[in-house]
Protein backbone atom coordinates (compact mmCIF):
# COMPACT_ATOMS: atom_id res chain seq x y z
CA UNK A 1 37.15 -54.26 5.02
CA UNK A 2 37.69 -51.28 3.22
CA UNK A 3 41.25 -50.30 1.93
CA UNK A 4 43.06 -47.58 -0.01
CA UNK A 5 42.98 -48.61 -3.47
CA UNK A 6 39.44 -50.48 -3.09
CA UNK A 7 36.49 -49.19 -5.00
CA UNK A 8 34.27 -46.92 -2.69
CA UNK A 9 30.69 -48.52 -1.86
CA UNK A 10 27.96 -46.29 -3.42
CA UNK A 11 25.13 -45.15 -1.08
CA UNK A 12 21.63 -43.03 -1.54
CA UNK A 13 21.01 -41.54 1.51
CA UNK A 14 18.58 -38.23 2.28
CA UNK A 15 21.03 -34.89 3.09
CA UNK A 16 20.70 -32.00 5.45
CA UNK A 17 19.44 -29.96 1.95
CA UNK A 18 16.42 -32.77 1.77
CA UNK A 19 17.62 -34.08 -1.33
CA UNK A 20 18.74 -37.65 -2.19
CA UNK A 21 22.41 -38.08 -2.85
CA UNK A 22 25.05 -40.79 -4.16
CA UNK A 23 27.93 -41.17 -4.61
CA UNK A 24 28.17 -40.73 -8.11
CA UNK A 25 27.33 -36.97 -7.66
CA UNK A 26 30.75 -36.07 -6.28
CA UNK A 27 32.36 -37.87 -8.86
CA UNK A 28 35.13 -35.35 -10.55
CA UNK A 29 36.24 -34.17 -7.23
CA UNK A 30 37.76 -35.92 -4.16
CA UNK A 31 35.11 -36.65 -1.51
CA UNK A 32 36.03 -36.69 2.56
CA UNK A 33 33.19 -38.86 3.74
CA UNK A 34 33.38 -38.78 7.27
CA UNK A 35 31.30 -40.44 9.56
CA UNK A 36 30.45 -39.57 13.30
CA UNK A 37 28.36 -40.44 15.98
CA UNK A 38 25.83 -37.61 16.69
CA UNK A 39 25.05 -34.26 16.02
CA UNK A 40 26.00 -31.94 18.97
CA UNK A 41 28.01 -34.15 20.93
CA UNK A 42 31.53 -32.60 21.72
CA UNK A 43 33.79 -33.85 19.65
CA UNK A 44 30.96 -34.31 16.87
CA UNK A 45 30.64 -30.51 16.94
CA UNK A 46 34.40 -29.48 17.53
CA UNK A 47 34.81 -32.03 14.04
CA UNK A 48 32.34 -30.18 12.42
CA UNK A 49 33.41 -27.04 13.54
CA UNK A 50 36.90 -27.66 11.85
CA UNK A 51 35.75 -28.73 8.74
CA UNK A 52 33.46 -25.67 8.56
CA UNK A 53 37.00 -23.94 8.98
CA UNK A 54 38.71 -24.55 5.72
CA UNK A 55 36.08 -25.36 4.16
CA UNK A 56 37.15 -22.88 1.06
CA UNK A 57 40.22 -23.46 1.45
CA UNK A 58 39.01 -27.48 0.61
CA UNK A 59 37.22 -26.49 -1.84
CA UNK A 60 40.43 -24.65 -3.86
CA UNK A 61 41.85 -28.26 -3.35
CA UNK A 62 38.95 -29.95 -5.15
CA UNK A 63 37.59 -31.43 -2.35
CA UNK A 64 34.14 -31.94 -1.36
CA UNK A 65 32.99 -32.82 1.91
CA UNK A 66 30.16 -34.97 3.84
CA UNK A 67 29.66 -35.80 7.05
CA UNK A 68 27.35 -39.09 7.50
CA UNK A 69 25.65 -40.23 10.69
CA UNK A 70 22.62 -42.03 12.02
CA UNK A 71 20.81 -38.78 12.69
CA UNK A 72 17.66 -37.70 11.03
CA UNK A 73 16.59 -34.72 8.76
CA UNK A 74 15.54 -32.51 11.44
CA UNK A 75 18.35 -33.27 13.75
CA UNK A 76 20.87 -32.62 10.90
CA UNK A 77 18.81 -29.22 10.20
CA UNK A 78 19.39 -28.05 13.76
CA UNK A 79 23.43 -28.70 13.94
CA UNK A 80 24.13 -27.56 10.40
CA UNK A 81 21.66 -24.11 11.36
CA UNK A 82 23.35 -23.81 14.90
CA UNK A 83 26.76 -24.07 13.51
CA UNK A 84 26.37 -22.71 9.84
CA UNK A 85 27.27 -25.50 8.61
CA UNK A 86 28.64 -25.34 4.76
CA UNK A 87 28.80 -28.69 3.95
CA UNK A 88 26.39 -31.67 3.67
CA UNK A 89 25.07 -34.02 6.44
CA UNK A 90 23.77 -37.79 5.27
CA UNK A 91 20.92 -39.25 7.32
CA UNK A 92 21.41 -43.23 7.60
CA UNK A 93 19.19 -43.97 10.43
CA UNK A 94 19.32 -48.09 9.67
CA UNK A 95 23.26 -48.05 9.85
CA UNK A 96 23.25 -49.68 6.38
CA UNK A 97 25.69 -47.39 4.88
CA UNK A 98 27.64 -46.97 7.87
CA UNK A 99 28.29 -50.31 7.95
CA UNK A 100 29.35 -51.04 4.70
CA UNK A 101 31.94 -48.46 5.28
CA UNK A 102 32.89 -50.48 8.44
CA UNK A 103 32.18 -47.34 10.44
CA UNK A 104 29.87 -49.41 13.16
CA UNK A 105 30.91 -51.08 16.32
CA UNK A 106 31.33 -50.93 19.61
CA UNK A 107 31.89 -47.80 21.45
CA UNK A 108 33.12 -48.87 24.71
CA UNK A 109 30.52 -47.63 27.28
CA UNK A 110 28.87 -45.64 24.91
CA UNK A 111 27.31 -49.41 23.12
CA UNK A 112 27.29 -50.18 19.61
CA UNK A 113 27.07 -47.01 17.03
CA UNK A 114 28.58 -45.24 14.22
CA UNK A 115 32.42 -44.77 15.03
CA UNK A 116 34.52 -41.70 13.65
CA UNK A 117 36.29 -42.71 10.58
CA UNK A 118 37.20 -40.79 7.14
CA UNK A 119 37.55 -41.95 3.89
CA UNK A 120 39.39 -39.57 0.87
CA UNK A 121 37.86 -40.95 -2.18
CA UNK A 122 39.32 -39.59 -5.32
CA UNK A 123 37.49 -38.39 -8.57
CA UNK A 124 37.10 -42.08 -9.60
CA UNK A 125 35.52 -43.08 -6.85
CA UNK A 126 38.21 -45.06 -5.19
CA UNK A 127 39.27 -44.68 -1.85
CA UNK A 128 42.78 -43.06 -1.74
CA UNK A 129 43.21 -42.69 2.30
CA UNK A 130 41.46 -44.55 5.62
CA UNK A 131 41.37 -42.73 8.89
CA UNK A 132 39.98 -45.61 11.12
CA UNK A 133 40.42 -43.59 14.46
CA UNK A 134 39.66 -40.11 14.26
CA UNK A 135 40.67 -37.19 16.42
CA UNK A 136 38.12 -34.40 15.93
CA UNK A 137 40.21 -31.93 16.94
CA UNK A 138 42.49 -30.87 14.15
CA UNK A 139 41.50 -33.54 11.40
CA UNK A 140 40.54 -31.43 8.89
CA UNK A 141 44.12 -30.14 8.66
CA UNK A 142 45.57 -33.79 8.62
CA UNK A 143 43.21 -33.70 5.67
CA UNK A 144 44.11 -30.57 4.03
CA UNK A 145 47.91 -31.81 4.53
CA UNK A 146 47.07 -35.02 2.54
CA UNK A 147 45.51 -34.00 -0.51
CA UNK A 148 48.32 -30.83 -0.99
CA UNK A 149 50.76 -33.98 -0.32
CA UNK A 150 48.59 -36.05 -3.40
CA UNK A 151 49.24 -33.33 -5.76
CA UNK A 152 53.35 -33.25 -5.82
């Protein structure tokens, strides 16, 4: 299980720009690495949608952020296009990254899938803050609200 203080596990997964990516490219900056369970589902969208928000005013903080779900290329082209997306989707269509982040399991009556969790991980790569349940609505603020917090 992943905890704050742990050392984050590195992935190389395709992105929504059709480039590979690692972790050790958003090293310097904090990373939210959030991951969800499918493009253009509700509270997918209304997640993204916030994020999309403040996404400058994240940026100003140092913070870089990537959303990560079992959806491919294409499908992560469409959302990021229909939404304008400004931020980076991850493609892990075997799970293996989810997983490792402990962000698969069951979904009640929607099966077994990727469930909506958030990691901060600082500019060392070590994660700083866990969100294991997620509300979409409004996270990105509970974010936002964190990292001004890890600054005083």
């Amino acid at each position: 299980m992943i905890v704050s203080g742990s050392k984050a596990p590195d992935f190389s997964l395709d992105g929504s720009d059709g480039k590979r990516h690692n972790l050790k490219e958003f090293a310097g900056s904090y990373l939210v690495l959030y991951f969800y369970p499918r493009d253009g589902t509700p509270g997918c969208t209304i997640e993204a949608k916030g994020f999309n928000s403040r996404i400058s005013d994240l940026k100003k903080l140092g913070v870089q952020v990537v959303g990560v779900s079992s959806d491919d290329y294409n499908s992560h082209c469409k959302f990021t296009s229909k939404y304008g997306l400004k931020f980076l989707l991850l493609s892990d269509p075997g799970h293996s990254v989810i997983k490792k982040y402990g962000a698969y399991g069951s979904r009640g009556i929607f099966g077994m899938g990727t469930l909506r969790k958030t990691y901060i991980i600082d500019a060392k790569g070590r994660i700083v803050k866990v969100y294991p349940k997620v509300s979409p609505a409004g996270h990105e603020e509970e974010i936002i609200e964190f990292i001004k917090g890890m600054g005083s």
